[in-house]
N, C-alpha and C. Protein backbone atom coordinates (compact mmCIF):
# COMPACT_ATOMS: atom_id res chain seq x y z
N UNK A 1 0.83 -1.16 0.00
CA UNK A 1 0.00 0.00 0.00
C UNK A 1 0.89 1.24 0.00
N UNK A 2 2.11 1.07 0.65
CA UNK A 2 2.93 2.38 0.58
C UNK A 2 3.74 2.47 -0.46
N UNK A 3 3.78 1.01 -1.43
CA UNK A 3 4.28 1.54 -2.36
C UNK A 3 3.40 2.31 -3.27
N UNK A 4 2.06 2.09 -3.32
CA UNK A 4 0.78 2.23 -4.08
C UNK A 4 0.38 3.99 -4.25
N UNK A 5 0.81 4.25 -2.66
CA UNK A 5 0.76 5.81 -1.64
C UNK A 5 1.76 6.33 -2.88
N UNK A 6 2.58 5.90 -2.45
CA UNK A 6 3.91 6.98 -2.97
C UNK A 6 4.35 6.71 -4.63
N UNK A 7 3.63 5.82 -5.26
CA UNK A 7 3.39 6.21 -6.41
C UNK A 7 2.76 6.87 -7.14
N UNK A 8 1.29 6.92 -6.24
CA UNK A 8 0.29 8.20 -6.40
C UNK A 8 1.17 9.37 -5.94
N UNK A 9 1.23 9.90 -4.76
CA UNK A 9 2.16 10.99 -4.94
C UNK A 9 3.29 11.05 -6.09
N UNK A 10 4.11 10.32 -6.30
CA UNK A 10 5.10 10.49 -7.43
C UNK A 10 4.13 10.91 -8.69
N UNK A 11 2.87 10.32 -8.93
CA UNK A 11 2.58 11.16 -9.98
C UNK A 11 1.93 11.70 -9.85
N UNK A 12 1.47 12.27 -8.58
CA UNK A 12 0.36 13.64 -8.48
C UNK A 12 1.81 14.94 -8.47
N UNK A 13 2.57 14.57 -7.89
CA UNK A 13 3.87 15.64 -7.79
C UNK A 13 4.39 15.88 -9.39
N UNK A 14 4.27 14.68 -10.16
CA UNK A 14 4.36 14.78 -11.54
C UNK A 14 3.40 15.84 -12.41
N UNK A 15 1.92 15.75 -11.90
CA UNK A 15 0.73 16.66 -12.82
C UNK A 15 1.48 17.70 -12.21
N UNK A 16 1.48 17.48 -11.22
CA UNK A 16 1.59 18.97 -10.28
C UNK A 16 2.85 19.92 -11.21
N UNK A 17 3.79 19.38 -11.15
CA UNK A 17 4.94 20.39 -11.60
C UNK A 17 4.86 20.63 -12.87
N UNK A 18 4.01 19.29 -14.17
CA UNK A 18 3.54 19.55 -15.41
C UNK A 18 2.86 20.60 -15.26
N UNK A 19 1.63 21.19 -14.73
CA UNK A 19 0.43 21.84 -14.31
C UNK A 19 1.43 23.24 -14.10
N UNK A 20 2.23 22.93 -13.16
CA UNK A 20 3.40 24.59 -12.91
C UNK A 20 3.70 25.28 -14.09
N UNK A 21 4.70 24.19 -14.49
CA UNK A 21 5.22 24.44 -15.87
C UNK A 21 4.00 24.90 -17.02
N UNK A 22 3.11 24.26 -16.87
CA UNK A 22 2.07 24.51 -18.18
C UNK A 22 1.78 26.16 -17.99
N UNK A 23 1.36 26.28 -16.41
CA UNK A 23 0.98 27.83 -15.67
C UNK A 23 2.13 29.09 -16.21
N UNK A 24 3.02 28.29 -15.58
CA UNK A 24 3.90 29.25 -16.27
C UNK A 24 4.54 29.94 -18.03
N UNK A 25 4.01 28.70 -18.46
CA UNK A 25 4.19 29.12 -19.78
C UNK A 25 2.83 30.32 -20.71
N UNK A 26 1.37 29.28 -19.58
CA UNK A 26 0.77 30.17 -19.99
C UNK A 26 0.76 31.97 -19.55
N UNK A 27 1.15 31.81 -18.49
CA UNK A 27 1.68 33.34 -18.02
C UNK A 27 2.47 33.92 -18.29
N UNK A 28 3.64 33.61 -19.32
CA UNK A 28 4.37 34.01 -19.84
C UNK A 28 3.71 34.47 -21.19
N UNK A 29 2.93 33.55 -21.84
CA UNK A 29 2.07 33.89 -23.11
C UNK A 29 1.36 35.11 -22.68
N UNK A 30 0.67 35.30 -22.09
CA UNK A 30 -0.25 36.21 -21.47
C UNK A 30 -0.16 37.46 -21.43
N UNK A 31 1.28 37.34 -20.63
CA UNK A 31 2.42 38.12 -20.21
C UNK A 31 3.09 39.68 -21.52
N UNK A 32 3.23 38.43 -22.26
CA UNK A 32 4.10 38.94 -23.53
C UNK A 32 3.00 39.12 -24.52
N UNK A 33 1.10 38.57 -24.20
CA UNK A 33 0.24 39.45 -24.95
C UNK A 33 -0.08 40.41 -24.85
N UNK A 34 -0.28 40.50 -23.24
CA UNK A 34 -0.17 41.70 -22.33
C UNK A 34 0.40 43.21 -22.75
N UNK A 35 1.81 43.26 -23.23
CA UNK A 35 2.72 44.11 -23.41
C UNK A 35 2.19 44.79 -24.37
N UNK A 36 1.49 44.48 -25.48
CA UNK A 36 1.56 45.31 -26.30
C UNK A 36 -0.04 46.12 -26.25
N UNK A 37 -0.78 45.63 -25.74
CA UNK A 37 -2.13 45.58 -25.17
C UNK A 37 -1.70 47.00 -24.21
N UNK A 38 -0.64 46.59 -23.51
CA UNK A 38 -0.89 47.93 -22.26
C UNK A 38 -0.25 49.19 -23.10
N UNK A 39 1.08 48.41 -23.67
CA UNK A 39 1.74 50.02 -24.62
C UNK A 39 0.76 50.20 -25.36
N UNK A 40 -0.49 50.00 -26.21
CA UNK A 40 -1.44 50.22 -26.93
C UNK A 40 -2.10 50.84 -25.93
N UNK A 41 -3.11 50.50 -24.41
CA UNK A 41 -3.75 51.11 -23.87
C UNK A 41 -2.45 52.05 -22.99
N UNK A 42 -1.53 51.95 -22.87
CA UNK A 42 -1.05 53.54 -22.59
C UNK A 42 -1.10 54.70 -23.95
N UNK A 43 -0.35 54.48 -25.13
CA UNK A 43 -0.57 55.08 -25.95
C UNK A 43 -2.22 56.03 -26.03
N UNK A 44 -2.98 55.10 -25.71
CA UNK A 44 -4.56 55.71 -26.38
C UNK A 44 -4.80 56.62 -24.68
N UNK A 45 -4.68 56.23 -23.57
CA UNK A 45 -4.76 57.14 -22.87
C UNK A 45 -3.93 58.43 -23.09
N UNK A 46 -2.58 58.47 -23.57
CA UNK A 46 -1.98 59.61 -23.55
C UNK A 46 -2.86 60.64 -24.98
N UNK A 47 -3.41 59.94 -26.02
CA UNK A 47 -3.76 60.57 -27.25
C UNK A 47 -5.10 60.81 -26.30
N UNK A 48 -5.75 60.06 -25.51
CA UNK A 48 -7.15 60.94 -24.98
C UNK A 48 -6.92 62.20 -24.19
N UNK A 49 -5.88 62.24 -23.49
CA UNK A 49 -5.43 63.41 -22.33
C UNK A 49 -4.84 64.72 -23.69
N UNK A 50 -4.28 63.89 -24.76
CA UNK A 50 -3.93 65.17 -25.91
C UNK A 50 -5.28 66.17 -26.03
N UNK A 51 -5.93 64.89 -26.42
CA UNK A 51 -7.58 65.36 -27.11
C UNK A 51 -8.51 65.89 -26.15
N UNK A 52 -8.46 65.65 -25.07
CA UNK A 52 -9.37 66.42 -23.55
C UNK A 52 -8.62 67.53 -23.94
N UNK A 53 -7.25 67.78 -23.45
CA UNK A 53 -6.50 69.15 -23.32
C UNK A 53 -6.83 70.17 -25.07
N UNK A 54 -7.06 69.05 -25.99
CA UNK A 54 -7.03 70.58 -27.19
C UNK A 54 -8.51 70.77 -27.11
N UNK A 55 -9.42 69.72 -26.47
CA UNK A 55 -11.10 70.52 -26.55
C UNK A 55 -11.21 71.08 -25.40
N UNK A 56 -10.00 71.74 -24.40
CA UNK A 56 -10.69 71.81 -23.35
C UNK A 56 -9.76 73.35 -23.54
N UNK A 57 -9.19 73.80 -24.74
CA UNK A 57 -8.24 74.92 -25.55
C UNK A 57 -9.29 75.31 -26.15
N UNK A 58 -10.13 74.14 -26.84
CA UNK A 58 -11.00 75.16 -27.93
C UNK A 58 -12.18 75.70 -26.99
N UNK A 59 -12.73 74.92 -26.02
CA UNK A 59 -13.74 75.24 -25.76
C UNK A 59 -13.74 76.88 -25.11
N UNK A 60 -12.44 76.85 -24.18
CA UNK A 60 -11.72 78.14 -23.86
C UNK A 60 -12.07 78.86 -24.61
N UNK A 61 -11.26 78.76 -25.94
CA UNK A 61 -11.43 80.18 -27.08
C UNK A 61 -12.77 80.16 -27.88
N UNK A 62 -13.54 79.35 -27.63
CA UNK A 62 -14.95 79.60 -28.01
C UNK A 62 -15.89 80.20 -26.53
N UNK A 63 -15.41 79.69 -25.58
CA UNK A 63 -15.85 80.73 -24.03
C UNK A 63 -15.69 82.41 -24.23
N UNK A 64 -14.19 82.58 -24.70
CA UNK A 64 -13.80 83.89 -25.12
C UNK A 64 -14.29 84.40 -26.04
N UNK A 65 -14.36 83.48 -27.19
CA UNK A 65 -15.45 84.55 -28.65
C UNK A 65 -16.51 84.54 -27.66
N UNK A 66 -17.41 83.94 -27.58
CA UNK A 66 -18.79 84.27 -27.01
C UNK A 66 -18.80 85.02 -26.15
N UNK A 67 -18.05 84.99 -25.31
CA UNK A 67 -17.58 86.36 -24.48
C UNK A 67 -17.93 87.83 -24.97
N UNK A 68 -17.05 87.88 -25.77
CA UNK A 68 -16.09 88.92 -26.87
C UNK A 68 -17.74 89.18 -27.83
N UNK A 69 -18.28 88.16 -28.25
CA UNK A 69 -19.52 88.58 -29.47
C UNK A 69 -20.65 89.37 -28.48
N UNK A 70 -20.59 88.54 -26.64
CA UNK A 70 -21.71 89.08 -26.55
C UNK A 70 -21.87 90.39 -26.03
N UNK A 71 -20.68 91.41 -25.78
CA UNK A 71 -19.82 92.16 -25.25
C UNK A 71 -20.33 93.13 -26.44
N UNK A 72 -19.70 92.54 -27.92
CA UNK A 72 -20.45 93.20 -29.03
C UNK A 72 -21.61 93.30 -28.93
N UNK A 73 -22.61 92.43 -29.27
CA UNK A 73 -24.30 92.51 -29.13
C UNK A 73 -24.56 93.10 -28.34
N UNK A 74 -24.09 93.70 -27.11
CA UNK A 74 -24.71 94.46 -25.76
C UNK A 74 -24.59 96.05 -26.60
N UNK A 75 -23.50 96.44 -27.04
CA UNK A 75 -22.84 97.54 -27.51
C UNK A 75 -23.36 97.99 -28.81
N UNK A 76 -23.65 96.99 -30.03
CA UNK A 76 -24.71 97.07 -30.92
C UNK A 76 -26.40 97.39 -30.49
N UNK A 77 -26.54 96.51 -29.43
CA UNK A 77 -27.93 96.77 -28.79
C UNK A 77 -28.00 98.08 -27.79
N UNK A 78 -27.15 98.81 -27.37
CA UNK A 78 -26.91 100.07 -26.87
C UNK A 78 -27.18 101.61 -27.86
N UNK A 79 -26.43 100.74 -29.28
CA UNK A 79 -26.56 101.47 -29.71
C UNK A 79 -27.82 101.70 -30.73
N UNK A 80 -28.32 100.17 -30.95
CA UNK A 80 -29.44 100.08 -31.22
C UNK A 80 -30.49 101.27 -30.78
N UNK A 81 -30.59 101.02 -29.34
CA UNK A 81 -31.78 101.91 -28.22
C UNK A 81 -31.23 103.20 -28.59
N UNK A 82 -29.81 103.38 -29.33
CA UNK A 82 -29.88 105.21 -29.07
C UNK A 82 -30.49 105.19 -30.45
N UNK A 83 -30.44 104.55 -31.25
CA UNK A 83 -31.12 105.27 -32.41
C UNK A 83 -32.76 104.93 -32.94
N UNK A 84 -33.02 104.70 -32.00
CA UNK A 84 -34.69 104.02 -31.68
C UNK A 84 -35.01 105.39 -30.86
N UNK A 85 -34.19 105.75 -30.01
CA UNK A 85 -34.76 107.50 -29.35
C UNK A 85 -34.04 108.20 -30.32
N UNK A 86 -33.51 108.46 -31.52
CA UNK A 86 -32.83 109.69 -32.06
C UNK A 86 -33.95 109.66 -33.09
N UNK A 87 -34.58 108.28 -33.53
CA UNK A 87 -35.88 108.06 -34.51
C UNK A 87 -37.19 108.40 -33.90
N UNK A 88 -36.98 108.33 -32.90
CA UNK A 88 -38.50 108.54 -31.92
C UNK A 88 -38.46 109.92 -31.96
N UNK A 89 -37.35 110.68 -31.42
CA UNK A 89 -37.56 111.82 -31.47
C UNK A 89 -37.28 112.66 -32.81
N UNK A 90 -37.03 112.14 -33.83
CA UNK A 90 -37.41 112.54 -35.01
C UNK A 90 -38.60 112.78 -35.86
N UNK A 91 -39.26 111.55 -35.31
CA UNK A 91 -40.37 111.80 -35.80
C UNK A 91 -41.10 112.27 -35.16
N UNK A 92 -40.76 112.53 -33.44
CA UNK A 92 -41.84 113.91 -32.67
C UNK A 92 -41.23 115.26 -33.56
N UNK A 93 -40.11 115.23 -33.57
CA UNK A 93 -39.78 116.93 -34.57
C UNK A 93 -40.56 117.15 -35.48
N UNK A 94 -40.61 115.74 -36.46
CA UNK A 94 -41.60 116.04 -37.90
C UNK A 94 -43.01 116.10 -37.73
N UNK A 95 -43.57 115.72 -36.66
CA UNK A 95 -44.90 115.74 -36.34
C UNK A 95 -45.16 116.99 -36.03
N UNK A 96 -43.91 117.59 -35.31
CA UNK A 96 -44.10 119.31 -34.40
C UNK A 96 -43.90 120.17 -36.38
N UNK A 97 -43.04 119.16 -36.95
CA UNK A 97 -42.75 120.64 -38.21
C UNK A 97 -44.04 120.33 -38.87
N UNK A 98 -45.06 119.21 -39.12
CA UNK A 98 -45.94 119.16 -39.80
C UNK A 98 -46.71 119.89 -38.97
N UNK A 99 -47.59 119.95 -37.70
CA UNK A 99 -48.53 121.09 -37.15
C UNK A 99 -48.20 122.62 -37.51
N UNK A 100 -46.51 122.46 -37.35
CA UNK A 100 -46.28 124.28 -37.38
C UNK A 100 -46.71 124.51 -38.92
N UNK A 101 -45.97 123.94 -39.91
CA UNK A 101 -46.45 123.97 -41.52
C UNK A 101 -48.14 124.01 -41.51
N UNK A 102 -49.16 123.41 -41.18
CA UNK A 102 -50.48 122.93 -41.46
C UNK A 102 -50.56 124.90 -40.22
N UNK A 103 -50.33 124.94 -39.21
CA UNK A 103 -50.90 126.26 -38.45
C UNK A 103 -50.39 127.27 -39.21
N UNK A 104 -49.18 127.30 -40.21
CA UNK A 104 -48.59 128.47 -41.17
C UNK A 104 -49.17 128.58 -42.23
N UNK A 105 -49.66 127.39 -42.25
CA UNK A 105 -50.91 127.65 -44.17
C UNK A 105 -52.58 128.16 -43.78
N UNK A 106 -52.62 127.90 -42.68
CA UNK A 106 -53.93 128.24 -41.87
C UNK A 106 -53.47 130.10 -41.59
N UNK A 107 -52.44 130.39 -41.50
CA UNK A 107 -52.47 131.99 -41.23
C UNK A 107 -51.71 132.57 -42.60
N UNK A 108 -51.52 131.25 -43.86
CA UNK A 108 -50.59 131.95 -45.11
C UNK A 108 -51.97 132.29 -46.17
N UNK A 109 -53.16 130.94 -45.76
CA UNK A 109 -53.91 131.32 -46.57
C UNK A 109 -54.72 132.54 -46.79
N UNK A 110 -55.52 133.01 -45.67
CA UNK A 110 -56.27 134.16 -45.96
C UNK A 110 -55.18 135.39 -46.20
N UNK A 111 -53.96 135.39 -45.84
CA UNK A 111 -53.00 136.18 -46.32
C UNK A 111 -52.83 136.47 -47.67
N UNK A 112 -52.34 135.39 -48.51
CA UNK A 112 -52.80 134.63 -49.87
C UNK A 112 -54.31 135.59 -50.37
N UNK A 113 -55.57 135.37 -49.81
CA UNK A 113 -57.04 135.59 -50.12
C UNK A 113 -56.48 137.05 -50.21
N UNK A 114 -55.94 137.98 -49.29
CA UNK A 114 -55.88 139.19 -49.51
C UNK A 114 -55.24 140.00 -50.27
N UNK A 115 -53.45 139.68 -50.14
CA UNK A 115 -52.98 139.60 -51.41
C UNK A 115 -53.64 139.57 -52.97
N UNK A 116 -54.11 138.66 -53.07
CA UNK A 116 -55.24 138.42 -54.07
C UNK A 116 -56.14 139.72 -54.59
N UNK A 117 -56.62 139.83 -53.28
CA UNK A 117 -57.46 140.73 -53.86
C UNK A 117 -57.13 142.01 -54.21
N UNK A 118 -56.14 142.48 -53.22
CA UNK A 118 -55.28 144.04 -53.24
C UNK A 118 -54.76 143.81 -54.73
N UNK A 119 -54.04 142.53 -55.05
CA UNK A 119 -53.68 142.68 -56.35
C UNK A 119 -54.90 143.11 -57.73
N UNK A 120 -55.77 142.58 -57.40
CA UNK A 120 -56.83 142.77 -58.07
C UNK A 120 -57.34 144.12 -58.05
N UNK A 121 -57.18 144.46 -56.59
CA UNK A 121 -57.93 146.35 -56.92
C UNK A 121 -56.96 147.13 -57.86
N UNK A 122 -55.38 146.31 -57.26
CA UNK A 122 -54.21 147.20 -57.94
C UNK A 122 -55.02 147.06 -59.58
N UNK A 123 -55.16 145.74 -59.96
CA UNK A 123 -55.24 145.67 -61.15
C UNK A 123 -56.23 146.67 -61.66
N UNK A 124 -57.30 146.63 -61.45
CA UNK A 124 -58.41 147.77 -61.44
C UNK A 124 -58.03 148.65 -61.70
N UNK A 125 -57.66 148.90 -60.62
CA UNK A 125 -57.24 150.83 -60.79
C UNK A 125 -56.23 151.44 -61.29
N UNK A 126 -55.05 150.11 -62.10
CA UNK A 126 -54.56 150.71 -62.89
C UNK A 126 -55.01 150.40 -64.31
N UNK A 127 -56.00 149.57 -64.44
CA UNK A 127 -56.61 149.55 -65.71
C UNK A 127 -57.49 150.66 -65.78
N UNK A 128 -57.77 151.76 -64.59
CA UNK A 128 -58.97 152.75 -64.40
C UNK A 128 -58.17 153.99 -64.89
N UNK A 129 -56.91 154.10 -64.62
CA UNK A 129 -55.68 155.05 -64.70
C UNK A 129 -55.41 154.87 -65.62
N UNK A 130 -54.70 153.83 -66.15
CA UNK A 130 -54.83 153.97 -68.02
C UNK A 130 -55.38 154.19 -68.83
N UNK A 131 -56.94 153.66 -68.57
CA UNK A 131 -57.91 154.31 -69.56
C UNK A 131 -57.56 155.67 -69.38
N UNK A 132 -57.62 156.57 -67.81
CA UNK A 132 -57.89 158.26 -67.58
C UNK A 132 -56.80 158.34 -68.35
N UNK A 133 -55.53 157.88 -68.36
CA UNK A 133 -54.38 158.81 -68.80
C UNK A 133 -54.76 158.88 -70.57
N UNK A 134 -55.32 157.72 -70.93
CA UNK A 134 -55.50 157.53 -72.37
C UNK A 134 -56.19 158.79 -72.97
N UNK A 135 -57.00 159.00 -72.07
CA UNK A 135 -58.70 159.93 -72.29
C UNK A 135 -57.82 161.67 -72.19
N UNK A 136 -56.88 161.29 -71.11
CA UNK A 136 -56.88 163.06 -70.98
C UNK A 136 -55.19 163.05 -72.03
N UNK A 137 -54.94 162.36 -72.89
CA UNK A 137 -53.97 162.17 -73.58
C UNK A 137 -54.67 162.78 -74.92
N UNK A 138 -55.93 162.72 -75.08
CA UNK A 138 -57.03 163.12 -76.19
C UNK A 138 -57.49 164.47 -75.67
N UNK A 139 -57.24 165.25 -74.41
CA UNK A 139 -57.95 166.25 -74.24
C UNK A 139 -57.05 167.46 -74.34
N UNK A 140 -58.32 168.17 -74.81
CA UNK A 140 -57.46 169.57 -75.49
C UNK A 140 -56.31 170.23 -74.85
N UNK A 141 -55.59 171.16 -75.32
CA UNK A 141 -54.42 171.90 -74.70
C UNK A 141 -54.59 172.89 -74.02
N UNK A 142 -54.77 173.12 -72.05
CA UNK A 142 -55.38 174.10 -71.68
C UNK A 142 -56.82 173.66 -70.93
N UNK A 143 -56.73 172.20 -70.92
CA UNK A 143 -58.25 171.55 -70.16
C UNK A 143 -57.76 171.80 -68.87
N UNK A 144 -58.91 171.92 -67.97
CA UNK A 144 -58.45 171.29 -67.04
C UNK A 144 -59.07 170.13 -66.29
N UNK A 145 -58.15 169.52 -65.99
CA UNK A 145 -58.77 167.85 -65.60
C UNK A 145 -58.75 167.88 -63.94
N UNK A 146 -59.54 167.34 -63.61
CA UNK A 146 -59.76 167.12 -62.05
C UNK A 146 -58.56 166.35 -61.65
N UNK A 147 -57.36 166.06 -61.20
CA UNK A 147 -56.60 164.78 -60.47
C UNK A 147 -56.38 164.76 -58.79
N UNK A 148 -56.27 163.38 -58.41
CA UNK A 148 -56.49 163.23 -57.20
C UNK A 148 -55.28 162.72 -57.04
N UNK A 149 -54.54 162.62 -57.46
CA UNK A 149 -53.14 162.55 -56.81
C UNK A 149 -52.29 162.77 -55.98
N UNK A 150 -51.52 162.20 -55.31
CA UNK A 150 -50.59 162.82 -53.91
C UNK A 150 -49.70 164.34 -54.37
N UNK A 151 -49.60 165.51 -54.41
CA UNK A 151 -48.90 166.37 -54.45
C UNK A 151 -47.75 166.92 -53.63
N UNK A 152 -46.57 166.58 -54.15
CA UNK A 152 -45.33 167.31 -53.15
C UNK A 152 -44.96 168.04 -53.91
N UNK A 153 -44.36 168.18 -55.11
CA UNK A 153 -43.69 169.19 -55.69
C UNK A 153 -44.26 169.54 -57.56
N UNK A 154 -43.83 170.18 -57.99
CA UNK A 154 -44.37 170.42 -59.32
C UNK A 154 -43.58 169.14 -60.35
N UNK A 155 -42.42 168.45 -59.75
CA UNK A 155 -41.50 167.23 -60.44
C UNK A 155 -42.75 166.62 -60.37
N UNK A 156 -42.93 166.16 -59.40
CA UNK A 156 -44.38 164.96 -58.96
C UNK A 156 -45.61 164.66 -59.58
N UNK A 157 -45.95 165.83 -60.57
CA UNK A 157 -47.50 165.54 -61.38
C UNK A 157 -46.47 165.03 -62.42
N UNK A 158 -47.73 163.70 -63.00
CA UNK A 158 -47.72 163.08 -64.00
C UNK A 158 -47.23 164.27 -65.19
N UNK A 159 -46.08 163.39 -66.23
CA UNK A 159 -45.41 164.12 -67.08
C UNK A 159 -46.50 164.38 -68.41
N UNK A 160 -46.37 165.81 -68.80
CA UNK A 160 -47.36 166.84 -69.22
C UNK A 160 -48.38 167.51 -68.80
N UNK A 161 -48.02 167.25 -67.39
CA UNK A 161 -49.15 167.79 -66.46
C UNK A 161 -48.45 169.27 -66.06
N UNK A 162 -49.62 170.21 -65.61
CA UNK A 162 -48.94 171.21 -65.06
C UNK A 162 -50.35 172.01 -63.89
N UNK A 163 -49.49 172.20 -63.14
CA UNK A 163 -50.34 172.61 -61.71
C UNK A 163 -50.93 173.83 -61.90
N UNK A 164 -52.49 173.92 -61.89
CA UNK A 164 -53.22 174.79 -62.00
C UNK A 164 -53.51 176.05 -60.91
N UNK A 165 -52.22 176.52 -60.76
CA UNK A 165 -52.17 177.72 -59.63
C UNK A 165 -52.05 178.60 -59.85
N UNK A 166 -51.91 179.58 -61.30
CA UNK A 166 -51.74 180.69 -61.71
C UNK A 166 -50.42 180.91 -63.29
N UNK A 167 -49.39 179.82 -62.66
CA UNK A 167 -48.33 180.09 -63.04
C UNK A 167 -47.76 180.02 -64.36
N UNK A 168 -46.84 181.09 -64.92
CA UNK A 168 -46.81 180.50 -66.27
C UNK A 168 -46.76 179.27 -66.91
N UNK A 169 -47.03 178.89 -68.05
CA UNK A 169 -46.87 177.70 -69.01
C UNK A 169 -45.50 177.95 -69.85
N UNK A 170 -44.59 177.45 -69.73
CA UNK A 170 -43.23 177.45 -70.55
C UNK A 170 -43.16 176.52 -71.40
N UNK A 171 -43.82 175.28 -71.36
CA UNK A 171 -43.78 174.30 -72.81
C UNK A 171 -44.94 173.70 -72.81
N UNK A 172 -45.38 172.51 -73.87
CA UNK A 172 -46.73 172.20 -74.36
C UNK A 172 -46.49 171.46 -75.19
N UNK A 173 -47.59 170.63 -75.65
CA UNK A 173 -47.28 169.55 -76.64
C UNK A 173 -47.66 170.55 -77.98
């Protein structure tokens, strides 16, 4: 039986160190698949820490434009509102120049109506004066004609006229 014992051990000590050896070879396989697996997953971690760090550059300088644009848009929209009151109050001016224009034709017109008419008496009465001058242009030498004219000096009566006050006559038609 003890030889029986210790032949079983002799070949369980046999799997056993086959079984080592097998372990070890496979861990060596493993081992040496391993290697290129980790330099591959180091590699791709260092290209992800590249790629975090340049989106985490861009996102920066897109923080800063947007910054920077909305900095603009505030300053456009500032200036927006001033010219929304420079228009507002433009068109209160033109509303004030259209009343004053519409209240200036309201005091130009009957101005206008009178004008008008003064021109019209003018017209009259010098169509009334031309006929007279025509008429006493036909009247004898030595008439005397009634005139109502302004008198300052003897220059002042209408030419061929002469002032009926006594005084000699020195020329004549």
């Amino acid at each position: 039986l003890n030889n029986y014992v210790n032949k079983l051990n002799s070949q369980f000590e046999s799997q056993q160190n086959m079984m080592k050896t097998s372990l070890a070879k496979v861990n060596t396989a493993l081992q040496n698949q391993m290697k290129p697996l980790t330099t591959s997953i180091t590699q791709i971690e260092v290209d992800l820490q590249t790629q975090q760090n340049m989106i985490t550059t861009s996102l920066a300088q897109i923080n800063t434009n947007l910054q920077s644009q909305t900095t603009s848009l505030a300053q456009i929209n500032n200036e927006l509102q001033s010219q929304t009151k420079i228009n507002t109050d433009l068109q209160k001016q033109t509303t004030s120049l259209a009343k004053m224009n519409t209240d200036l034709q309201k005091q130009i017109n009957p101005i206008k109506t009178s004008i008008a008419q003064v021109s019209t008496n003018l017209q009259n009465q010098i169509s009334k004066v031309t006929t007279s001058m025509a008429l006493l242009k036909t009247a004898p030498i030595g008439a005397i004609v009634a005139w109502s004219g302004r008198y300052l000096s003897k220059t002042s009566l209408p030419q061929g006229w002469q002032l009926c006050d006594g005084s000699r006559i020195y020329s004549g038609p």
